[in-house]
Each structure stands twice: as C-alpha cells, then as structure tokens.
N, C-alpha and C. Protein backbone atom coordinates (compact mmCIF):
# COMPACT_ATOMS: atom_id res chain seq x y z
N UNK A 1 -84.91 -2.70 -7.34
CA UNK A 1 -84.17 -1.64 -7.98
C UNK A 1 -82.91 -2.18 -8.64
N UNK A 2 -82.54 -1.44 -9.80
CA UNK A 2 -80.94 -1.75 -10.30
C UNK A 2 -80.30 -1.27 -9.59
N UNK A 3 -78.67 -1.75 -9.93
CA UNK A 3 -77.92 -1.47 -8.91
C UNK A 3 -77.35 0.00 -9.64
N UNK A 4 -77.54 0.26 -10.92
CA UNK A 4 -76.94 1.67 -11.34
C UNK A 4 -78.27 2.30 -12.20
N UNK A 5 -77.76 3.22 -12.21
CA UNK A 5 -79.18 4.33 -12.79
C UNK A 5 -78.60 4.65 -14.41
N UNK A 6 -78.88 4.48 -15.62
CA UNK A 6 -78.38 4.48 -16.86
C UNK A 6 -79.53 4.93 -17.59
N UNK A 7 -79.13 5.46 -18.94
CA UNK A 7 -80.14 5.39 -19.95
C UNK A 7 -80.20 4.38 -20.55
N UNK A 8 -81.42 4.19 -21.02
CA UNK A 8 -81.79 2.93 -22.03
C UNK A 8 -81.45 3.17 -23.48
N UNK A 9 -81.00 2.02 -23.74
CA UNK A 9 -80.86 1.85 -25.50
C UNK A 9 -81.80 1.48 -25.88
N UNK A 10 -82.68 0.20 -25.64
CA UNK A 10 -83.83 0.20 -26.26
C UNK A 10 -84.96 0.72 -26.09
N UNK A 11 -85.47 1.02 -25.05
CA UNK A 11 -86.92 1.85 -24.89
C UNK A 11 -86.69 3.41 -24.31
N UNK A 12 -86.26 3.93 -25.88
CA UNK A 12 -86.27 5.25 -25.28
C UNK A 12 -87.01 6.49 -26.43
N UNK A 13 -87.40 7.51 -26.34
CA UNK A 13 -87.69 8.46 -27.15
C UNK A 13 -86.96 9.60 -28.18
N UNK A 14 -86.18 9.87 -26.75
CA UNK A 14 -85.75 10.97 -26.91
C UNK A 14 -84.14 10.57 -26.76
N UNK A 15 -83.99 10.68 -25.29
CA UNK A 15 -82.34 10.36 -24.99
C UNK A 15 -82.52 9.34 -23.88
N UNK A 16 -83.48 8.47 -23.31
CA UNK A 16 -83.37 7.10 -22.36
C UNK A 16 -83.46 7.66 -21.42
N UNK A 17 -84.22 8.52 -20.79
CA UNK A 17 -83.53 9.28 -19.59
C UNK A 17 -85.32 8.87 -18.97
N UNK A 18 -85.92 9.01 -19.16
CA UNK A 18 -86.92 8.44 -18.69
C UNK A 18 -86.98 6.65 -18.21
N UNK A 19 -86.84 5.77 -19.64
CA UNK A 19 -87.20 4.88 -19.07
C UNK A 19 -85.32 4.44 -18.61
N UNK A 20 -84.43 4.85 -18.12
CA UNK A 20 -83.77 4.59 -17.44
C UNK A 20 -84.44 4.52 -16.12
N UNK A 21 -84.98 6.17 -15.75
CA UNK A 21 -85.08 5.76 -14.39
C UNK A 21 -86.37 5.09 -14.15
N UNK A 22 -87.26 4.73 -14.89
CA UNK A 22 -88.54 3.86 -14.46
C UNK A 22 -88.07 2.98 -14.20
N UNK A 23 -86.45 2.76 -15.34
CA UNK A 23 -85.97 0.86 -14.80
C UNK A 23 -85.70 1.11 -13.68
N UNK A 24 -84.82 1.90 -13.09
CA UNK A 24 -84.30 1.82 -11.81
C UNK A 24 -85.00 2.36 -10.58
N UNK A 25 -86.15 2.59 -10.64
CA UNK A 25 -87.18 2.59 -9.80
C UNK A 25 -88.41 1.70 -9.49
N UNK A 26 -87.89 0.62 -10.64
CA UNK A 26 -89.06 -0.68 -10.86
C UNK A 26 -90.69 0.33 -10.92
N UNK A 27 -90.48 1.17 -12.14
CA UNK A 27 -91.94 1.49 -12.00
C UNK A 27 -92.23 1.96 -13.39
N UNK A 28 -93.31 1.81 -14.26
CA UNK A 28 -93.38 1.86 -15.14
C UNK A 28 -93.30 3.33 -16.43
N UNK A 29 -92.58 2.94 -17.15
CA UNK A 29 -91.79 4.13 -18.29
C UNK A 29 -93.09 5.29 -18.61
N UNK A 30 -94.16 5.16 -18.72
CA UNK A 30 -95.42 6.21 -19.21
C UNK A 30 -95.47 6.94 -17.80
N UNK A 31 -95.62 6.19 -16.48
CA UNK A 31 -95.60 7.11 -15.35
C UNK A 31 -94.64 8.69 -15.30
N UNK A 32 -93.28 7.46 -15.83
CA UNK A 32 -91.98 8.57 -15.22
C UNK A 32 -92.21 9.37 -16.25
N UNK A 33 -92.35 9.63 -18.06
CA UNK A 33 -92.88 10.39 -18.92
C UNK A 33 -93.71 11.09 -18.72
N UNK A 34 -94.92 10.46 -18.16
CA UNK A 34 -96.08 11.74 -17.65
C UNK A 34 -95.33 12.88 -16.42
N UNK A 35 -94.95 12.27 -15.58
CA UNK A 35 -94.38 13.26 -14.83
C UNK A 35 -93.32 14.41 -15.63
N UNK A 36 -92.71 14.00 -16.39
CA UNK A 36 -91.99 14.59 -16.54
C UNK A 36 -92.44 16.00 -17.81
N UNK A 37 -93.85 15.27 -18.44
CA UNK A 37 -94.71 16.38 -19.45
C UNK A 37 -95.10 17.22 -18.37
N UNK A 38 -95.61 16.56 -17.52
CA UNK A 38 -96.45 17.78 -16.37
C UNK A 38 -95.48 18.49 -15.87
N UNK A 39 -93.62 18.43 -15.48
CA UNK A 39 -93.04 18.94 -15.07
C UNK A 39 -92.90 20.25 -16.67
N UNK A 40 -92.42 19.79 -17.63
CA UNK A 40 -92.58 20.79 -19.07
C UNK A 40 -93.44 21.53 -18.66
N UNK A 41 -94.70 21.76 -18.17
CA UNK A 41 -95.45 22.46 -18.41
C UNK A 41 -95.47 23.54 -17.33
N UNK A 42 -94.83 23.04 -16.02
CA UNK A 42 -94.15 24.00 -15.64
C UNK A 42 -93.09 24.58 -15.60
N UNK A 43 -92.35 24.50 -16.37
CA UNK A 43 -91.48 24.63 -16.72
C UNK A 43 -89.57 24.52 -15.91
N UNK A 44 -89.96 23.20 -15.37
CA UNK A 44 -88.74 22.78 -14.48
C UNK A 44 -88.14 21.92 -15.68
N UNK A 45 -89.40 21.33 -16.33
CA UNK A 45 -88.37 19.76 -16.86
C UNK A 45 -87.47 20.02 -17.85
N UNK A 46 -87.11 21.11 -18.58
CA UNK A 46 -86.57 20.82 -19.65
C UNK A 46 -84.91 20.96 -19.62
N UNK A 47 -84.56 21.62 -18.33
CA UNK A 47 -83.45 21.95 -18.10
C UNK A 47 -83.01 20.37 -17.33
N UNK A 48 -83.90 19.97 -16.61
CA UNK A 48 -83.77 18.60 -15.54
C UNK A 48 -83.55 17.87 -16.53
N UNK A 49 -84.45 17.57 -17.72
CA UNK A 49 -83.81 16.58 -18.62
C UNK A 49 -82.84 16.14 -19.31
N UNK A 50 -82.46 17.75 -20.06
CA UNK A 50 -81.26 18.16 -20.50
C UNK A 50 -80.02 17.51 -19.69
N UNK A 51 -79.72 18.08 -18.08
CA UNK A 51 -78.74 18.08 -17.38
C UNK A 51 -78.94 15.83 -17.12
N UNK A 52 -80.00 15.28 -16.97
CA UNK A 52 -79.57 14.24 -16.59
C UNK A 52 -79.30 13.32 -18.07
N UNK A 53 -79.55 13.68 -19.16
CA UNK A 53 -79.23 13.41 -20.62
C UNK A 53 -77.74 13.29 -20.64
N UNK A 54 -77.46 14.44 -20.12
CA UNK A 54 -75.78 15.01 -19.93
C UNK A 54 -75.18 13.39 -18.62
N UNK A 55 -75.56 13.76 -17.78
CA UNK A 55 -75.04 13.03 -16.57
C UNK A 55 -74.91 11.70 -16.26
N UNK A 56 -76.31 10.86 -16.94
CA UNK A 56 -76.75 9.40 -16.73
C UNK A 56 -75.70 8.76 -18.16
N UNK A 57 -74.70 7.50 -17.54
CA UNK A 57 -74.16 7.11 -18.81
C UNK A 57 -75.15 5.86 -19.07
N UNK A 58 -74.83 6.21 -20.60
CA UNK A 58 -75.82 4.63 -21.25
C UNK A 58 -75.35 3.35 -21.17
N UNK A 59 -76.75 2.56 -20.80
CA UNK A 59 -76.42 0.93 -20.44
C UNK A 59 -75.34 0.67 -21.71
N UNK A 60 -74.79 -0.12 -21.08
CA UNK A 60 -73.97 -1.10 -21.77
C UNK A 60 -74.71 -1.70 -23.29
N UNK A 61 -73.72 -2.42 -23.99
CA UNK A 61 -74.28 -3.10 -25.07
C UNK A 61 -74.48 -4.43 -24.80
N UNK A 62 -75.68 -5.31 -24.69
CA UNK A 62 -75.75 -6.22 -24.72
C UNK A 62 -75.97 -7.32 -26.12
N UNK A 63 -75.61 -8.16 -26.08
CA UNK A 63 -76.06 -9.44 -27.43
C UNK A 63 -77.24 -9.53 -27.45
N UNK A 64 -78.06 -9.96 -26.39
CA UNK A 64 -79.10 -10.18 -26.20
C UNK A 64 -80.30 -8.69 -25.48
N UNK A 65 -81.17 -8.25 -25.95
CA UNK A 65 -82.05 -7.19 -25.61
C UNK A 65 -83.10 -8.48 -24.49
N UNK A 66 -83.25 -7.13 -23.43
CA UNK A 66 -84.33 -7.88 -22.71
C UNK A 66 -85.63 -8.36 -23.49
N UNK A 67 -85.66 -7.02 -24.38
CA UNK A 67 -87.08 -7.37 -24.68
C UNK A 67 -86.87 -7.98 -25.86
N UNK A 68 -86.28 -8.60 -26.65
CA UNK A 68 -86.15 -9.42 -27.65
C UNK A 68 -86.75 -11.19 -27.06
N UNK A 69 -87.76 -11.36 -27.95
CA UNK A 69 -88.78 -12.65 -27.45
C UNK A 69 -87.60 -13.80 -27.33
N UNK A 70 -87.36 -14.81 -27.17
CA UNK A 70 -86.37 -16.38 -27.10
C UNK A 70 -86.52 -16.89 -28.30
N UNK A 71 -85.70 -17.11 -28.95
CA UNK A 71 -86.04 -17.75 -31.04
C UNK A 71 -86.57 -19.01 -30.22
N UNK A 72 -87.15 -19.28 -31.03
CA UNK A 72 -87.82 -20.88 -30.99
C UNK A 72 -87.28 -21.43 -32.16
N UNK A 73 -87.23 -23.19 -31.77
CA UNK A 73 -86.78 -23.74 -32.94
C UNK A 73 -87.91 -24.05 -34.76
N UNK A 74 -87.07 -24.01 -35.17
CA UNK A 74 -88.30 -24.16 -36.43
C UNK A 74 -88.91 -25.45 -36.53
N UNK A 75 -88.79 -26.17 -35.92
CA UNK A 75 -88.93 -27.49 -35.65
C UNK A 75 -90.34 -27.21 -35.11
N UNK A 76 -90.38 -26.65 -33.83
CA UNK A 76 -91.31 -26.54 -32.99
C UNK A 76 -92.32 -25.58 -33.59
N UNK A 77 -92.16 -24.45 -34.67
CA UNK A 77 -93.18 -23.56 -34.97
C UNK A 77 -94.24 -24.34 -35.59
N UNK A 78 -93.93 -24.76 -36.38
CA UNK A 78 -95.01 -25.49 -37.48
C UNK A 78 -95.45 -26.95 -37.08
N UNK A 79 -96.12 -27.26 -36.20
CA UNK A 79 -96.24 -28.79 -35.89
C UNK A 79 -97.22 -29.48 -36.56
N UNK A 80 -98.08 -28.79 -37.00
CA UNK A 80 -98.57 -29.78 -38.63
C UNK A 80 -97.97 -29.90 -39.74
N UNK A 81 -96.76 -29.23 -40.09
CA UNK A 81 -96.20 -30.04 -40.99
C UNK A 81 -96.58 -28.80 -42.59
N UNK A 82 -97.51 -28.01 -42.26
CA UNK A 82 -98.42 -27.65 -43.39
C UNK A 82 -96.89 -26.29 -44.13
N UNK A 83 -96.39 -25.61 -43.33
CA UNK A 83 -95.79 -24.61 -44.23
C UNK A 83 -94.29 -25.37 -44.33
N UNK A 84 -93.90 -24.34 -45.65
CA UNK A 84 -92.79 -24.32 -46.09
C UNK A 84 -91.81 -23.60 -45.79
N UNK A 85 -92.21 -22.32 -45.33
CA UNK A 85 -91.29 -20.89 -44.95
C UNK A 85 -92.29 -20.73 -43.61
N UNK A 86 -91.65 -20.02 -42.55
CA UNK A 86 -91.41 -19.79 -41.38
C UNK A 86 -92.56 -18.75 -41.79
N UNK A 87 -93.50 -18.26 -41.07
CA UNK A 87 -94.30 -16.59 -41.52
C UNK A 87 -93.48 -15.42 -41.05
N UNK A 88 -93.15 -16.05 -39.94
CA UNK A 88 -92.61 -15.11 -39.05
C UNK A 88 -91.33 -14.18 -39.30
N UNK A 89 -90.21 -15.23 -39.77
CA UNK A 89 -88.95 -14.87 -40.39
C UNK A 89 -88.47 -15.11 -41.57
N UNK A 90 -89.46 -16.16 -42.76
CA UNK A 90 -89.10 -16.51 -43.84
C UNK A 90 -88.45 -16.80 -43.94
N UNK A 91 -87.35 -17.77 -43.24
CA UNK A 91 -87.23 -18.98 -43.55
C UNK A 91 -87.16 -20.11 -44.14
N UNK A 92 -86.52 -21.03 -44.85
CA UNK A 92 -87.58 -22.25 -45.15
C UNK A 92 -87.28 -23.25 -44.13
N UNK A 93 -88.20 -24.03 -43.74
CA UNK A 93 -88.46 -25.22 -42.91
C UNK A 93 -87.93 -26.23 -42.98
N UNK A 94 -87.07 -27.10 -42.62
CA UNK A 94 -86.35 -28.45 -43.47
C UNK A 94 -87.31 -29.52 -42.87
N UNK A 95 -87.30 -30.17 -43.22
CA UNK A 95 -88.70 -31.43 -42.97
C UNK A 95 -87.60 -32.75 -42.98
C-alpha cells in the first residue's frame, strides 16, 4: 500500500479518484471503476465520487511519470547502423 491516498494525474478519466485508490490499495484501476459503475447503478456512487473528488488531494508533480518508458540512448536503438532518424522520436542519429 501507499503511504497516502491521492488522485492520479496520469491515469485518470474523470477526476483520479479511482485509480488513486486502486494505487493505494495495490489493486488494479478497471476493478475499482467497475465497482464503482455497479455502485452508479445503484445509485450510491455518484454522490461518493463527487465528495471524494472534493476530499482526496492530487499527487504531487513529478519530472519523471511512472509510466513514462526509460529513454534509451540513440546509440543503442539502431545497432545496424541502417537508419538515419530515430522512428520513434525523429531524431537524427549521429554515427
């Protein structure tokens, strides 16, 4: 578990209030969403969402996003030698 309960900046829909707490329950973001459609439909969730929208403050800003992949060097992408520009980021390659 995290040590604080927040909304998410990056994986969120609506207002982070979901996959906040999937983070902080170590359990995955479509679970805590489904529960919370099936709660809509009875009509508890929309006020519950609302009020923890209101209540949960948002994570911090980080430099780095978890889910942002590690740059690799351009060195290392192309090891035959064959391109000129990067595909990925366009680029050019220095040789």
């Amino acid at each position: 578990m995290q040590d604080k309960l927040t909304r998410s900046r990056s994986d969120r829909i609506l207002g982070g209030v979901c996959s906040g707490l999937a983070r902080y329950f170590n359990i995955d973001t479509t679970i805590v969403r489904l529960i919370f459609v099936i709660a809509v439909l009875s009509g508890v969730s929309p006020l519950l969402y609302l009020v923890l929208w209101v209540v949960m403050p948002e994570e911090p800003l980080s430099f780095q996003s978890s889910n942002t992949p590690p740059q690799i060097p351009l060195t290392q992408q192309d090891p035959t030698g064959e391109w000129r520009y990067d595909p990925y980021t366009g680029e050019q390659i220095k040789q």
